[in-house]
Each structure stands twice: as structure tokens, then as C-alpha cells.
PDB file of N, CA and C in Angstrom:
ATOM      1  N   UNK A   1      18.840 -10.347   9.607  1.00  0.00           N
ATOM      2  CA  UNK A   1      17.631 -10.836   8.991  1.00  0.00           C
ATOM      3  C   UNK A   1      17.938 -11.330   7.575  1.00  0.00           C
ATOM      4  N   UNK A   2      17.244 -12.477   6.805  1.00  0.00           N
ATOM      5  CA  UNK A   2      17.121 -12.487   5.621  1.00  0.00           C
ATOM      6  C   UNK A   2      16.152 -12.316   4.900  1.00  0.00           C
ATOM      7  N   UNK A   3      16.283 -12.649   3.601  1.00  0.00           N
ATOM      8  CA  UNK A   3      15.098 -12.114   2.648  1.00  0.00           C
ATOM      9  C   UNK A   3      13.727 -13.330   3.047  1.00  0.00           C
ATOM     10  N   UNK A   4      14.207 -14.186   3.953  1.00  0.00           N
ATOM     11  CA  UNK A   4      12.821 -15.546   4.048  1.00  0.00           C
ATOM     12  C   UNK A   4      12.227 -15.004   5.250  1.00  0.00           C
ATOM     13  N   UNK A   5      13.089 -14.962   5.997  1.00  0.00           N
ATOM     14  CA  UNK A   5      12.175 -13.667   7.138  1.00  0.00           C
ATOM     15  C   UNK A   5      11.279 -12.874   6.704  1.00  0.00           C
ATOM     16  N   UNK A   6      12.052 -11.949   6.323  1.00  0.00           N
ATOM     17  CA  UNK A   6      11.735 -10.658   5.705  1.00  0.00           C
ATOM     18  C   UNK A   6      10.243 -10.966   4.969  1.00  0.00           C
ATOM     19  N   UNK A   7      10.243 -11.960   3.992  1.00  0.00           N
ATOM     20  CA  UNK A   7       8.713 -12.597   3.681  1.00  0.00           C
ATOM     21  C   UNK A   7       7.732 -13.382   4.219  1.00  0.00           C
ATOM     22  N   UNK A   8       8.271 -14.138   4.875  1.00  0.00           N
ATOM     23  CA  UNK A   8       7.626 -14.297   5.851  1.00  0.00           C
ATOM     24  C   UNK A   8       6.710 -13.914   7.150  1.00  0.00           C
ATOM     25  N   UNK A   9       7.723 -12.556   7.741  1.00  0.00           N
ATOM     26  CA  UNK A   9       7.046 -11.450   8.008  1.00  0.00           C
ATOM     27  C   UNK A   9       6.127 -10.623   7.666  1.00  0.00           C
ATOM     28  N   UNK A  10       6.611  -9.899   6.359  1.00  0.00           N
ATOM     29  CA  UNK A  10       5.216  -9.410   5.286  1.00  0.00           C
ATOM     30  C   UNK A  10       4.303 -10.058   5.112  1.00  0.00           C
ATOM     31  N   UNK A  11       4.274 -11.482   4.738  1.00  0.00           N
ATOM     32  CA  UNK A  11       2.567 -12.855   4.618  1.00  0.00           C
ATOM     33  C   UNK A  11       2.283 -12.516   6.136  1.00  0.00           C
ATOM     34  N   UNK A  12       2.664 -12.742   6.798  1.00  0.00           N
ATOM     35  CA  UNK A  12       1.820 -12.446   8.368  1.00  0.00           C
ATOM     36  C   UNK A  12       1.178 -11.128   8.667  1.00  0.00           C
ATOM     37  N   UNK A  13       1.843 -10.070   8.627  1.00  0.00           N
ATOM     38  CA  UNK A  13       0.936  -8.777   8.494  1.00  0.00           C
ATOM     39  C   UNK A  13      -0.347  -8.631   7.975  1.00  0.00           C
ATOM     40  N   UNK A  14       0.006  -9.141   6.469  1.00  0.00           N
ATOM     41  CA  UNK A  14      -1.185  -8.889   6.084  1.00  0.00           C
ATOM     42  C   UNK A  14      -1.963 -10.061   5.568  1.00  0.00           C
ATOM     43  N   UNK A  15      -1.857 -10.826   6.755  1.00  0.00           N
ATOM     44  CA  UNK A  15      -2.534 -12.278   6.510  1.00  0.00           C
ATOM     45  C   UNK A  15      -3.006 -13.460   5.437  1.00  0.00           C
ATOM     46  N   UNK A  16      -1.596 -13.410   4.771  1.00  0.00           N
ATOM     47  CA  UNK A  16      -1.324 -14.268   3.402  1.00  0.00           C
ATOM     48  C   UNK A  16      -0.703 -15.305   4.058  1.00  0.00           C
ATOM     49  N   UNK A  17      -0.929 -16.597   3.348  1.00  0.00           N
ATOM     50  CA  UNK A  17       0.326 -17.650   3.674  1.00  0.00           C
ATOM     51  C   UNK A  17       1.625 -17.676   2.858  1.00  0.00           C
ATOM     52  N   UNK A  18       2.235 -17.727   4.245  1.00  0.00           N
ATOM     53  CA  UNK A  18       3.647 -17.438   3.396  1.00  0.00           C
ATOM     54  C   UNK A  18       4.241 -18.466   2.260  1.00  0.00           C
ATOM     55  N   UNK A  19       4.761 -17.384   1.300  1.00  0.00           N
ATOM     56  CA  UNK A  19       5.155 -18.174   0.175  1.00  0.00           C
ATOM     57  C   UNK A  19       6.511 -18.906   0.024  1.00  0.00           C
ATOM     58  N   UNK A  20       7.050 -18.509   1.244  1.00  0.00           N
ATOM     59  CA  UNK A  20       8.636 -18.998   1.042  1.00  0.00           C
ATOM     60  C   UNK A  20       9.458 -18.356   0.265  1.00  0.00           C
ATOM     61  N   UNK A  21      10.730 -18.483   0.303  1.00  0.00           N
ATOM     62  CA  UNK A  21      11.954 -17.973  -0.480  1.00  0.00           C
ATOM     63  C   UNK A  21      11.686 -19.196  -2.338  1.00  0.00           C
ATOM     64  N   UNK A  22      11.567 -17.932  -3.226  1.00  0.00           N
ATOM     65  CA  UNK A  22      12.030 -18.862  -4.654  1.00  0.00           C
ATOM     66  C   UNK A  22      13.285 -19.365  -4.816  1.00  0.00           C
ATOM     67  N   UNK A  23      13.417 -19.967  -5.921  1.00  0.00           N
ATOM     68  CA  UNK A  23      15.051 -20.639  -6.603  1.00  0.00           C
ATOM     69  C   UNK A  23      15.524 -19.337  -6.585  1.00  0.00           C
ATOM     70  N   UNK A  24      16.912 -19.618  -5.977  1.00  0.00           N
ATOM     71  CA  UNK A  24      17.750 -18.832  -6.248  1.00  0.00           C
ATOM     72  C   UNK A  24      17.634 -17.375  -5.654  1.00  0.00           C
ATOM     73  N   UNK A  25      16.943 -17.512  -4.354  1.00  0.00           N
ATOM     74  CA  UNK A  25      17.205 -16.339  -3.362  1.00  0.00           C
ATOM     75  C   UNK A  25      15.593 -15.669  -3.827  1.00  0.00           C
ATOM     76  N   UNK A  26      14.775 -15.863  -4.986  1.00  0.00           N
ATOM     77  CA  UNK A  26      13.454 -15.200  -5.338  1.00  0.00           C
ATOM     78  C   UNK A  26      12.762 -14.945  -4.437  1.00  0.00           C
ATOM     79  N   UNK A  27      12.097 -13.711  -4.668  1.00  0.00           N
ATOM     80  CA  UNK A  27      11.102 -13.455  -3.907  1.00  0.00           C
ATOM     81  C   UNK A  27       9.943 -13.599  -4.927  1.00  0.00           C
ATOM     82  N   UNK A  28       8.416 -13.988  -4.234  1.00  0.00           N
ATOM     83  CA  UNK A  28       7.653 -14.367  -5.093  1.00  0.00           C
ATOM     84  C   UNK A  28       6.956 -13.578  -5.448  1.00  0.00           C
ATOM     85  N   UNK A  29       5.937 -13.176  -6.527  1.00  0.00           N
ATOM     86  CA  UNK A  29       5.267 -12.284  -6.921  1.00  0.00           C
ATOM     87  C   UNK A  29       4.163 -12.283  -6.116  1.00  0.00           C
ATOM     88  N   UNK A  30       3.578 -13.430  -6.203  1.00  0.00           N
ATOM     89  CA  UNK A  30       2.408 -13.451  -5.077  1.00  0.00           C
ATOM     90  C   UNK A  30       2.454 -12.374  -3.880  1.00  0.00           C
ATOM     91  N   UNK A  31       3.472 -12.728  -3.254  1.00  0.00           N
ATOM     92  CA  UNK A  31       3.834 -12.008  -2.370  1.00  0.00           C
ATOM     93  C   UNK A  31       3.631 -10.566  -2.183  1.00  0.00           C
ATOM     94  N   UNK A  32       3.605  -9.819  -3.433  1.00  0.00           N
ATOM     95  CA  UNK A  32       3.397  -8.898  -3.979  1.00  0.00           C
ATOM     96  C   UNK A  32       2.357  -8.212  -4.211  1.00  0.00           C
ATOM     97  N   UNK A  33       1.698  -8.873  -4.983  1.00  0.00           N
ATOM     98  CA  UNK A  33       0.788  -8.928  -5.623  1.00  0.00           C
ATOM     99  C   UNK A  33      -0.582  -9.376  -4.166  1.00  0.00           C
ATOM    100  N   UNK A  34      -0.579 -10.094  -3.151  1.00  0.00           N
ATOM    101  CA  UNK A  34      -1.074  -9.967  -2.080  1.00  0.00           C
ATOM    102  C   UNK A  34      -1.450  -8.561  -1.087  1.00  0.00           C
ATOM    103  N   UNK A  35      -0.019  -8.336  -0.678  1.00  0.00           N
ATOM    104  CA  UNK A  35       0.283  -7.354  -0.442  1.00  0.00           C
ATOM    105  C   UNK A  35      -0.460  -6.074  -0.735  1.00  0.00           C
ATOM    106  N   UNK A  36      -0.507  -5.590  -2.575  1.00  0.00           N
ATOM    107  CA  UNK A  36      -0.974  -4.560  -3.073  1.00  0.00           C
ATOM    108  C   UNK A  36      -2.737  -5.015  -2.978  1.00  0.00           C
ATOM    109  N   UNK A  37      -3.070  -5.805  -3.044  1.00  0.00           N
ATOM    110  CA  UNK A  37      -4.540  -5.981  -3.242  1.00  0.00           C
ATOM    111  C   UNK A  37      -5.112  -5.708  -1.165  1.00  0.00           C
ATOM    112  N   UNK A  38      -4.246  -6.110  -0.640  1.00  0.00           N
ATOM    113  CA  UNK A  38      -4.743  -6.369   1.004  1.00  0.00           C
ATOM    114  C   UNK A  38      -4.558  -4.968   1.290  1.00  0.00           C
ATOM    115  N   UNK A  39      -3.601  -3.606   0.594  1.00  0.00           N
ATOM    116  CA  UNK A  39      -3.770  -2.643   1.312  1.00  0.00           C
ATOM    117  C   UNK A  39      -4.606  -1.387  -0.092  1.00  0.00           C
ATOM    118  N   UNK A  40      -4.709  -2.068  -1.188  1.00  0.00           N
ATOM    119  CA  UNK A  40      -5.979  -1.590  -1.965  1.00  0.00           C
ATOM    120  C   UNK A  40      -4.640  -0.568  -2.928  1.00  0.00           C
ATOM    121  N   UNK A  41      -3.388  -0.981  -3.280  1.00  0.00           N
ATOM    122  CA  UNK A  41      -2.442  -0.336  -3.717  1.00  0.00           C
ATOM    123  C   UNK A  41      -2.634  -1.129  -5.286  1.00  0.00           C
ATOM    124  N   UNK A  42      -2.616  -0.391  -6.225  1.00  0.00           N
ATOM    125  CA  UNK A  42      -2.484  -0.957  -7.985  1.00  0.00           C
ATOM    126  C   UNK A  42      -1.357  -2.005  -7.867  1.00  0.00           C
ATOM    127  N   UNK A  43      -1.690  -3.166  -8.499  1.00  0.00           N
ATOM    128  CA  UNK A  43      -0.699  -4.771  -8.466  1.00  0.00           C
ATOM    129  C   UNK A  43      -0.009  -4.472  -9.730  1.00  0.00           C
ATOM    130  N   UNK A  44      -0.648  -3.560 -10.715  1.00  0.00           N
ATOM    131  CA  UNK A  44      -0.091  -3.837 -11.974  1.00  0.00           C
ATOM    132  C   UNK A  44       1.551  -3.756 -11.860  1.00  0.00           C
ATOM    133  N   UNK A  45       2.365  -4.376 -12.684  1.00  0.00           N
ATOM    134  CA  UNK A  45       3.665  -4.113 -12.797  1.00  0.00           C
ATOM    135  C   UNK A  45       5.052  -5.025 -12.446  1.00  0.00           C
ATOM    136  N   UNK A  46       5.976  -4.547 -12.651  1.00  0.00           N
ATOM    137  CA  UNK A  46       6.747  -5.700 -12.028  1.00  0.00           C
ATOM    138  C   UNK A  46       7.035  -5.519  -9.940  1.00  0.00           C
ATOM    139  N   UNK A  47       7.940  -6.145  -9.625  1.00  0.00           N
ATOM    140  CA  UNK A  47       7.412  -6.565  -8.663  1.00  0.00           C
ATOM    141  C   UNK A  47       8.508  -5.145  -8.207  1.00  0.00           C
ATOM    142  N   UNK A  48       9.317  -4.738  -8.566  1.00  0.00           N
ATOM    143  CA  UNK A  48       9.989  -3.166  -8.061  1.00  0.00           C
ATOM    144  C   UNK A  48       8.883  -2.042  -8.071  1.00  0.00           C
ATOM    145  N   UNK A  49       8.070  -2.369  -9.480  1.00  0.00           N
ATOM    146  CA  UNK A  49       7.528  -1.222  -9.242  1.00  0.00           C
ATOM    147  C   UNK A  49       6.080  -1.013  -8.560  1.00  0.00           C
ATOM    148  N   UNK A  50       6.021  -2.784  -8.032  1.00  0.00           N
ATOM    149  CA  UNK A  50       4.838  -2.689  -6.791  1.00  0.00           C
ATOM    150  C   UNK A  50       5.531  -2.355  -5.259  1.00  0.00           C
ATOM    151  N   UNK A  51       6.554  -2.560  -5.368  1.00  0.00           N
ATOM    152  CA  UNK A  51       7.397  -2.574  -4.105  1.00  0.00           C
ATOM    153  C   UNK A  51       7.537  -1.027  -4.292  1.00  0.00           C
ATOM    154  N   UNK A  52       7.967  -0.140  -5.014  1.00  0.00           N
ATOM    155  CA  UNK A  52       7.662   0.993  -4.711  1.00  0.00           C
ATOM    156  C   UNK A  52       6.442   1.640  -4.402  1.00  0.00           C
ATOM    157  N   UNK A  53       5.194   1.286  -5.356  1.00  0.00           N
ATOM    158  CA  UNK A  53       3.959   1.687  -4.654  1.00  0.00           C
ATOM    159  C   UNK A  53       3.526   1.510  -2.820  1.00  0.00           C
ATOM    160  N   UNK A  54       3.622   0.611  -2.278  1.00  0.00           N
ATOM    161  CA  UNK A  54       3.959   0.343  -1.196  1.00  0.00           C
ATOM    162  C   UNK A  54       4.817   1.102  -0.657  1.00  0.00           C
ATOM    163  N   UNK A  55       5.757   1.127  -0.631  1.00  0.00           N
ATOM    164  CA  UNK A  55       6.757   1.918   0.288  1.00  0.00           C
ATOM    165  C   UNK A  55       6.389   3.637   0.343  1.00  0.00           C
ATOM    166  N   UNK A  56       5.772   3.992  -1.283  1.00  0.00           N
ATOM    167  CA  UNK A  56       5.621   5.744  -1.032  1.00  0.00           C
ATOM    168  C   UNK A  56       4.520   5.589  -0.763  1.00  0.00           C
ATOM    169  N   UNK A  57       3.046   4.599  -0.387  1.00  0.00           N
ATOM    170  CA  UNK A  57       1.787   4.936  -0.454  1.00  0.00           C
ATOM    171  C   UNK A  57       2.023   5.155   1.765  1.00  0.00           C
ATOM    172  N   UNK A  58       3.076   4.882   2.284  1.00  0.00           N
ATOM    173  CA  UNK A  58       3.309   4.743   3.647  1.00  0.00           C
ATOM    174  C   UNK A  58       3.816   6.086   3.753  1.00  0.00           C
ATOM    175  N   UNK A  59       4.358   7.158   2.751  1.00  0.00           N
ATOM    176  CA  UNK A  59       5.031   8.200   3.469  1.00  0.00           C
ATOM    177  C   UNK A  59       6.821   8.120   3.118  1.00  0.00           C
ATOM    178  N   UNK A  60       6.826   6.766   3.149  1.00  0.00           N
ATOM    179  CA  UNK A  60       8.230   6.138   2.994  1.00  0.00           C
ATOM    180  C   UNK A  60       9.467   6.540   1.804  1.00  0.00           C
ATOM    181  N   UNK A  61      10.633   7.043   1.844  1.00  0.00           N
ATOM    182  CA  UNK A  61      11.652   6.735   0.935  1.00  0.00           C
ATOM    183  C   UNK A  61      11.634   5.709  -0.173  1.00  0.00           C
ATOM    184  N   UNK A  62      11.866   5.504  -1.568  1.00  0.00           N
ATOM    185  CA  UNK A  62      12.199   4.168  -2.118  1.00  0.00           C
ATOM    186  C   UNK A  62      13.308   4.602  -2.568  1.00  0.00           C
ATOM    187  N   UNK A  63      14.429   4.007  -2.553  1.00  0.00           N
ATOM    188  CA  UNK A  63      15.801   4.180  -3.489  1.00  0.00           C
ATOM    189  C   UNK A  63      16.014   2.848  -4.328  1.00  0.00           C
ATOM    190  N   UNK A  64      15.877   2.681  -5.459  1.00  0.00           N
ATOM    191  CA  UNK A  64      15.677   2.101  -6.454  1.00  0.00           C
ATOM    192  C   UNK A  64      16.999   1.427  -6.435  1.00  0.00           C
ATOM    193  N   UNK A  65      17.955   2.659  -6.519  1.00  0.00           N
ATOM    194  CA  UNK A  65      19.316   1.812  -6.004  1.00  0.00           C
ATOM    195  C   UNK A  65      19.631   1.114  -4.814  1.00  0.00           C
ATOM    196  N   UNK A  66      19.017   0.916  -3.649  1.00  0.00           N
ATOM    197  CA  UNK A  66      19.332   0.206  -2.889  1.00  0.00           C
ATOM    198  C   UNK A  66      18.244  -0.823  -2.675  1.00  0.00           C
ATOM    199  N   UNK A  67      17.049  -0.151  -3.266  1.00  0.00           N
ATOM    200  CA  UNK A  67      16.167  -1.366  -3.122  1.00  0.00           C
ATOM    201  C   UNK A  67      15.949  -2.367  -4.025  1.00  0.00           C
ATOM    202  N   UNK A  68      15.968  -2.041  -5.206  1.00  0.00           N
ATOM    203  CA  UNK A  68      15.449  -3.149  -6.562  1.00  0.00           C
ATOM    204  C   UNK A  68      16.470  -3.004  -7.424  1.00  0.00           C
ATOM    205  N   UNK A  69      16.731  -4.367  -8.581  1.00  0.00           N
ATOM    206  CA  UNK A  69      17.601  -4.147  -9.624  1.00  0.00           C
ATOM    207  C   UNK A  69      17.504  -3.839 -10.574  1.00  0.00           C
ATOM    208  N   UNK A  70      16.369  -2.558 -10.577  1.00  0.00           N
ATOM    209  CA  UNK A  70      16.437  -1.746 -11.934  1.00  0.00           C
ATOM    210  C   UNK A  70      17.524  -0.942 -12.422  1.00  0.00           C
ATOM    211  N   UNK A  71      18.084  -0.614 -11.649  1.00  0.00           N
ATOM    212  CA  UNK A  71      19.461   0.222 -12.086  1.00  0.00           C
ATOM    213  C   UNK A  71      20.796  -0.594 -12.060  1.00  0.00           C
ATOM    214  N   UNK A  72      20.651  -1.959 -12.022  1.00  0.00           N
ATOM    215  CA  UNK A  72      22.044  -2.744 -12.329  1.00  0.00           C
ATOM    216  C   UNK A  72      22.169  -3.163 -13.701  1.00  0.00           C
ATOM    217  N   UNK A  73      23.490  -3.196 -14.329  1.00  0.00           N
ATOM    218  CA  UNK A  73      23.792  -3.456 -15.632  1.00  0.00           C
ATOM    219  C   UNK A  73      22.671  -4.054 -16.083  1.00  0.00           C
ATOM    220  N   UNK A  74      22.561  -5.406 -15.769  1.00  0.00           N
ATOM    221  CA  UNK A  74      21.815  -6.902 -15.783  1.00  0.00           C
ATOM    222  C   UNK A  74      20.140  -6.261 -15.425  1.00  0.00           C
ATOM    223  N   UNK A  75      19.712  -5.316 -14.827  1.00  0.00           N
ATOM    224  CA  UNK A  75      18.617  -5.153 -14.330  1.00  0.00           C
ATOM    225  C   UNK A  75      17.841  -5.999 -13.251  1.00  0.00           C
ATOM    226  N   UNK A  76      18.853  -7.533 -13.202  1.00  0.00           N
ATOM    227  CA  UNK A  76      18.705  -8.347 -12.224  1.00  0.00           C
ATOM    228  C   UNK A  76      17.488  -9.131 -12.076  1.00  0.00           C
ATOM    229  N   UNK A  77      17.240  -9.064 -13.346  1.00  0.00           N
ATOM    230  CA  UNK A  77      15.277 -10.080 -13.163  1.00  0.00           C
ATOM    231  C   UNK A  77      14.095  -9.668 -12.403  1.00  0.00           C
ATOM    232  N   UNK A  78      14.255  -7.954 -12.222  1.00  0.00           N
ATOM    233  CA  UNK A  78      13.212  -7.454 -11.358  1.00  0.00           C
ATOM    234  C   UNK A  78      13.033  -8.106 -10.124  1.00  0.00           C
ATOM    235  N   UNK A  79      14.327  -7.812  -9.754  1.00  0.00           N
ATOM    236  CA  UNK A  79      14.088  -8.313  -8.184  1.00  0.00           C
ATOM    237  C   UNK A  79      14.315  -7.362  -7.011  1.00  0.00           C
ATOM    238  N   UNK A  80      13.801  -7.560  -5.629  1.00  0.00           N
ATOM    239  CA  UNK A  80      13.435  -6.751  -4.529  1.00  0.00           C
ATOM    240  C   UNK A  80      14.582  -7.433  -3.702  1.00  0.00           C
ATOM    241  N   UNK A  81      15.985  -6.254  -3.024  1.00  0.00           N
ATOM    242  CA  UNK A  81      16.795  -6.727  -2.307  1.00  0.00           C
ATOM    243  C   UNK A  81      16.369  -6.624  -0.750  1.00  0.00           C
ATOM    244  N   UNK A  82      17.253  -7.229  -0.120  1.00  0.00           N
ATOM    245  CA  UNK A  82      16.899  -7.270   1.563  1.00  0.00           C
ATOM    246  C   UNK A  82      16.190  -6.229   1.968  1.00  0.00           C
ATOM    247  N   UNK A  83      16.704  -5.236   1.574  1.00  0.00           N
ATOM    248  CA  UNK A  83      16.662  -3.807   2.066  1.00  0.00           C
ATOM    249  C   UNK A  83      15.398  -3.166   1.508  1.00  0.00           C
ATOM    250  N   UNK A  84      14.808  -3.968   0.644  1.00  0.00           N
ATOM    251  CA  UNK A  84      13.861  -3.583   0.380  1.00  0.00           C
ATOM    252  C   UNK A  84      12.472  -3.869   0.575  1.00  0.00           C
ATOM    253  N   UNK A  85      13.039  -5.579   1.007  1.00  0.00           N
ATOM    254  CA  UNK A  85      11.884  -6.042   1.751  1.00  0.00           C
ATOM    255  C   UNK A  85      11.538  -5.175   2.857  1.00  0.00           C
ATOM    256  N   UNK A  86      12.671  -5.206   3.717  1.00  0.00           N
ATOM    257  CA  UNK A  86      12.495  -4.309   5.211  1.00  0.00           C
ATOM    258  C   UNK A  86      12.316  -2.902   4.814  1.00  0.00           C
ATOM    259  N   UNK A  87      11.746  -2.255   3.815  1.00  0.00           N
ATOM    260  CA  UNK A  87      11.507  -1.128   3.851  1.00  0.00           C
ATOM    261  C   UNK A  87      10.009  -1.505   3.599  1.00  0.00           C
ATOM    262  N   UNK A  88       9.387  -2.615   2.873  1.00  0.00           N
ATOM    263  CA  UNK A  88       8.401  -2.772   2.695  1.00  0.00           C
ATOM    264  C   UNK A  88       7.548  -3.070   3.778  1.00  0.00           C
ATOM    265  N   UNK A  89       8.261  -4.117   4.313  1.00  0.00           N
ATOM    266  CA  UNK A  89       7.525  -4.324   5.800  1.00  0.00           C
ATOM    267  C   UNK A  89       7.151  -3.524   6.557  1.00  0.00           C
ATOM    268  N   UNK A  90       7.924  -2.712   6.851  1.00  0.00           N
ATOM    269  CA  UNK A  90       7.721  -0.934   7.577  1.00  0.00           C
ATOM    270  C   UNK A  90       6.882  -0.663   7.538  1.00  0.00           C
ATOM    271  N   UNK A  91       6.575  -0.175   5.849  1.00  0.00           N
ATOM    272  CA  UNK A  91       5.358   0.334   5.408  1.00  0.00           C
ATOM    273  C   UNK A  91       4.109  -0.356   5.321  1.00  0.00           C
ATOM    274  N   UNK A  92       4.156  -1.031   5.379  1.00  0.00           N
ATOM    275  CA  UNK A  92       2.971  -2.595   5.892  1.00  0.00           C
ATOM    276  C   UNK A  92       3.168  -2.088   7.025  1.00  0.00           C
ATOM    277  N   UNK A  93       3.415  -1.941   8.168  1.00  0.00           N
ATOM    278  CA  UNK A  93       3.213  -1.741   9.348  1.00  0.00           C
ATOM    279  C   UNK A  93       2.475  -0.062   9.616  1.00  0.00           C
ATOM    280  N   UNK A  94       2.711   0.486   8.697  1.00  0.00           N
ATOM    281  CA  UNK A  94       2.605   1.481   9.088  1.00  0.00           C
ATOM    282  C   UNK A  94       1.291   1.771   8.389  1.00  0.00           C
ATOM    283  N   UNK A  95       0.917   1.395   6.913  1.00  0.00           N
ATOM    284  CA  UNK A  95      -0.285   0.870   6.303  1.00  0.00           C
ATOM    285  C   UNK A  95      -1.597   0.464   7.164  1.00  0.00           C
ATOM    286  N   UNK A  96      -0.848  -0.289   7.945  1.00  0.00           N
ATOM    287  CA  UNK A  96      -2.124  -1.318   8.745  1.00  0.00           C
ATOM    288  C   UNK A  96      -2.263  -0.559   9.402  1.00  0.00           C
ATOM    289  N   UNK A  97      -1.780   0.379  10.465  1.00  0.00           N
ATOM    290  CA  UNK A  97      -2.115   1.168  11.781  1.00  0.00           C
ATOM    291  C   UNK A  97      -2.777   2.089  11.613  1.00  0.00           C
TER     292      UNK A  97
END
């Protein structure tokens, strides 16, 4: 899978149009920020630390280190890796049911 899947998937769940992959591999905030409002989860923040709200409001694991680049040198522009999409999606799935 990739990360355009991976978003693509999430806009369909919870019935957003998908935003597509940003420059440079981005994932979009919207995306996000959709997401937290469609399952009634706080948007405030950057987009790791909505991606964690999501993932623990399901029950779910977040590992910061494998999911977002808050813990890399660079911090990585607050971004959400593969692995984190597909942990998100999960929990969107599991959200909705």
C-alpha cells in the first residue's frame, strides 16, 4: 500500500473527497482535520497530534516513533508516515462501527 491509498481510503470512510497525495509525498491537513470533525475528535493541533487523537480515541496503540516525525532529528514537518496512516484507517473503521 501507499500513503495515496492509504488517503484515499480514509476520505471514503468517512465521506470526504479525497484530497490526494501533497508535494513531496504530503499528506494533507484537511484530511485530518475532516476526519477529527466527522468522528467529533478535537482538530486542534498539528496533524501527529490529531493522528494520535484518532488512533487512542479507537482503543488503538500510537507509537510516535513509528508513526509521526516528532521524534526525528529534523522533526520532519509534522508529518504522518505509512504506518500511520494504516493505523489511522483502522481506527476509522473501528470508530464508524
Amino acid at each position: 500500500m501507499s500513503k495515496e491509498y492509504e488517503i484515499t481510503a480514509i476520505a471514503r470512510l468517512v465521506g470526504l473527497p479525497d484530497p490526494g497525495l501533497g508535494v513531496g509525498s504530503s499528506v494533507p491537513k484537511a484530511l485530518f482535520d475532516g476526519v477529527c470533525r466527522r468522528l467529533g475528535i478535537d482538530a486542534s493541533g498539528t496533524m501527529p497530534q490529531q493522528a494520535q487523537r484518532i488512533v487512542t480515541a479507537a482503543n488503538l496503540p500510537y507509537r510516535a516513533d513509528n508513526f509521526d516525525s516528532r521524534g526525528t532529528p529534523s522533526q520532519g514537518g509534522s508529518t504522518v508516515t505509512l504506518e500511520g496512516l494504516q493505523q489511522i484507517k483502522t481506527a476509522v473503521q473501528i470508530l464508524l462501527n
